[in-house]
C-alpha atoms as a PDB file:
ATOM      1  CA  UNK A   1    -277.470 -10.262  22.522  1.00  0.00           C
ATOM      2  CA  UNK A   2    -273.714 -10.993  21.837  1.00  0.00           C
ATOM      3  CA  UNK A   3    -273.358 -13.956  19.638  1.00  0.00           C
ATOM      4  CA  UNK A   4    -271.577 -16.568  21.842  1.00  0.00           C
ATOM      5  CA  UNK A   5    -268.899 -19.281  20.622  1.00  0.00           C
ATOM      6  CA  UNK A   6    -267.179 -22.433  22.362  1.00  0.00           C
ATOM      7  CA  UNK A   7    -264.044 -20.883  22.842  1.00  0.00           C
ATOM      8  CA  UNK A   8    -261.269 -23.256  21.952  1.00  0.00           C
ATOM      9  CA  UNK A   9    -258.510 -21.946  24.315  1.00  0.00           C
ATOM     10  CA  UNK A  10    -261.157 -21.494  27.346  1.00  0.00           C
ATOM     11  CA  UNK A  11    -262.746 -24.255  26.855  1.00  0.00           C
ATOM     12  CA  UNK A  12    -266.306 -21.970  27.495  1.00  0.00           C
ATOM     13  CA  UNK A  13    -268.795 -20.687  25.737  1.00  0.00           C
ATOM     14  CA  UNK A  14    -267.691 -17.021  26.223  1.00  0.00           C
ATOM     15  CA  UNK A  15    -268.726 -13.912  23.861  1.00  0.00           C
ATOM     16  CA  UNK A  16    -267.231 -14.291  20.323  1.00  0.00           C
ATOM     17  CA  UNK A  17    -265.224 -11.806  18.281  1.00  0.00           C
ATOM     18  CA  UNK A  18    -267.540  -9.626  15.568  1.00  0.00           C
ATOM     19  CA  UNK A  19    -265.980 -10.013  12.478  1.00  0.00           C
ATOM     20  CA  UNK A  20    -263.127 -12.670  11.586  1.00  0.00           C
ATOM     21  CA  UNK A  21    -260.112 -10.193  12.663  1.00  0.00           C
ATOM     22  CA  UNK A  22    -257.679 -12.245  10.237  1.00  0.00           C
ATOM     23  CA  UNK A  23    -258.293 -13.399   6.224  1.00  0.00           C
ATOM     24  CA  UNK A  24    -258.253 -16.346   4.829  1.00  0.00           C
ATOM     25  CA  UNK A  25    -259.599 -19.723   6.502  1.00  0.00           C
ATOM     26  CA  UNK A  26    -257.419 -18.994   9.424  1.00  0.00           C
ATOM     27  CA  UNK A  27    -259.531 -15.928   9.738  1.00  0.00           C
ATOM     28  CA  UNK A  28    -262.586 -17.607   9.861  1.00  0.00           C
ATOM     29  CA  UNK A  29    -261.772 -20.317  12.266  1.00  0.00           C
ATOM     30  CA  UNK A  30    -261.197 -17.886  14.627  1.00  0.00           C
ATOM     31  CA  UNK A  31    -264.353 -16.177  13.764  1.00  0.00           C
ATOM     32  CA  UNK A  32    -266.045 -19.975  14.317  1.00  0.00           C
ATOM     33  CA  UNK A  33    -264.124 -20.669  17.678  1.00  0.00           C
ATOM     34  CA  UNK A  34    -262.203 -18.195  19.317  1.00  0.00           C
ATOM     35  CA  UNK A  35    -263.678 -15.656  22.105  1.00  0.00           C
ATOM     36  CA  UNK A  36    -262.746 -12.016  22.717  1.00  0.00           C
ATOM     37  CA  UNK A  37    -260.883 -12.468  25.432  1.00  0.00           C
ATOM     38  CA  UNK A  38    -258.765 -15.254  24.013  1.00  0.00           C
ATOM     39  CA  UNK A  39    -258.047 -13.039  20.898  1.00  0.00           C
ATOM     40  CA  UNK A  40    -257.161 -10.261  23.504  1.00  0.00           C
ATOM     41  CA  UNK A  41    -254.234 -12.866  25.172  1.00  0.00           C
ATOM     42  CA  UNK A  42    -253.533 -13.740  21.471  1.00  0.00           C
ATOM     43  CA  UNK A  43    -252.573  -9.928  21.582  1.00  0.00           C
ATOM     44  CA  UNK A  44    -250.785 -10.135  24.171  1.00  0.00           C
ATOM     45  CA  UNK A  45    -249.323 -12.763  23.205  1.00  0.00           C
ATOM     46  CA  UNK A  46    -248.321 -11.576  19.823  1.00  0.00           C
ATOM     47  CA  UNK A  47    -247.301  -8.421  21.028  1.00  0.00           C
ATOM     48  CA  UNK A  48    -244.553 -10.509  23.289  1.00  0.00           C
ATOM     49  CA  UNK A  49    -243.123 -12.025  20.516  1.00  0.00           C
ATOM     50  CA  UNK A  50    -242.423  -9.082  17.934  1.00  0.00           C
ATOM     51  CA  UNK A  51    -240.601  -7.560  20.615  1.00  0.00           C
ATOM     52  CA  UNK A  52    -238.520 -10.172  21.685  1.00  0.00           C
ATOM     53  CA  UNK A  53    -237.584 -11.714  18.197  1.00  0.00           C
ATOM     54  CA  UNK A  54    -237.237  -8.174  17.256  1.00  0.00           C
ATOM     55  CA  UNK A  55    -239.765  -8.299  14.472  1.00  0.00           C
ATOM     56  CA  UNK A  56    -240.939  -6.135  11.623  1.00  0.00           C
ATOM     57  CA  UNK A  57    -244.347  -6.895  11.071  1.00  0.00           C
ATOM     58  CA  UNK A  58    -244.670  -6.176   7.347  1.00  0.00           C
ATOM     59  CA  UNK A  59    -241.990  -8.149   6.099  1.00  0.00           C
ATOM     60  CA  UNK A  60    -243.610 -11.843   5.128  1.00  0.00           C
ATOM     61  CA  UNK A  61    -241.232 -14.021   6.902  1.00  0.00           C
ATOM     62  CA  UNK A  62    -242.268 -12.336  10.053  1.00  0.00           C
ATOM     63  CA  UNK A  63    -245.971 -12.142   8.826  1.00  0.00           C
ATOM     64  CA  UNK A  64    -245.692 -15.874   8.332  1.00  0.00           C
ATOM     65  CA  UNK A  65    -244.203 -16.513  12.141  1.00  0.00           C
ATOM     66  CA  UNK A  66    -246.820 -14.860  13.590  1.00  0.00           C
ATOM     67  CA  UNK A  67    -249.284 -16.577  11.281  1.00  0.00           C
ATOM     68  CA  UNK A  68    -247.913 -19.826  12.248  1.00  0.00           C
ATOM     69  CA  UNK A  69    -247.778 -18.808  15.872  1.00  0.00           C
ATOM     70  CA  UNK A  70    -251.136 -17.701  16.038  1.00  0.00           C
ATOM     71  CA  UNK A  71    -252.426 -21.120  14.830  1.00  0.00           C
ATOM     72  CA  UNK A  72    -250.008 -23.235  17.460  1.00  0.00           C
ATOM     73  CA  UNK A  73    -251.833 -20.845  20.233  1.00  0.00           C
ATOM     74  CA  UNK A  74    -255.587 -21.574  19.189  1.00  0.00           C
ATOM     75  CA  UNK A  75    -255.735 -24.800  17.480  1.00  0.00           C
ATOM     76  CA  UNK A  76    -252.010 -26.652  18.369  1.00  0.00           C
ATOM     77  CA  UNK A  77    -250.073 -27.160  21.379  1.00  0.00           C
ATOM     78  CA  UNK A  78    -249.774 -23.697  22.255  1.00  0.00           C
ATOM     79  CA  UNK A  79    -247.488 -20.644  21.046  1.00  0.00           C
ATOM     80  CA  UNK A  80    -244.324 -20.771  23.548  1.00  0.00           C
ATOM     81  CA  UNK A  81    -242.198 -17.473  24.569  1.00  0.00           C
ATOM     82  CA  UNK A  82    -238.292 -17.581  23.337  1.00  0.00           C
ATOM     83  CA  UNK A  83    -236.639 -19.483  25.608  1.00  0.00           C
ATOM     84  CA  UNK A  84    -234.680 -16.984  27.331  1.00  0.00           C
ATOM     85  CA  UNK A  85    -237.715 -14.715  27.985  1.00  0.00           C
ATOM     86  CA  UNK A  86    -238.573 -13.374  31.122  1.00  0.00           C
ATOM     87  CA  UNK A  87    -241.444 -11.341  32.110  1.00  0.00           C
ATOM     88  CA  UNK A  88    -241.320  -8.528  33.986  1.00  0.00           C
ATOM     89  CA  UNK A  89    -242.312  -8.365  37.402  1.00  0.00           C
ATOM     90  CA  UNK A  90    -245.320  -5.383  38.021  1.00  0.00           C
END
């Protein structure tokens, strides 16, 4: 059986993640409260904004965005696109 978490972006209990997928505390409150599929938008999510802020993920101011980011989209009030951002239609 899948170990199972209150996910806190779902608001569900929903299947949980199997290992903390970031270090550090941050890591592990994911771990705690954070379901696959929300880490999967997080991805998404993520994904969105190194390419639109043009990003290099290895350099630690952009580490540190995205760190902060990912925080506002689990456990704040949400990780918002740029503000000229517009989706594509499928």
């Amino acid at each position: 059986m899948s170990r199972q978490v209150q996910c806190v972006l779902l608001g569900t209990e929903a299947e949980g993640l199997d290992r903390p997928p970031y270090p550090g505390e941050l890591g592990q409150r994911i771990f705690d409260n954070v379901s696959k599929l929300a880490w999967q938008k997080w991805l998404g999510h993520q994904t969105m904004l190194i390419n639109e802020y043009r990003l290099t993920p290895f350099e630690p101011a952009a580490r540190q965005f995205l760190e902060t980011e990912m925080e506002k989209f689990f456990f704040g009030d949400g990780s918002q696109a740029p503000p000229d951002f517009s989706p594509e239609s499928q």
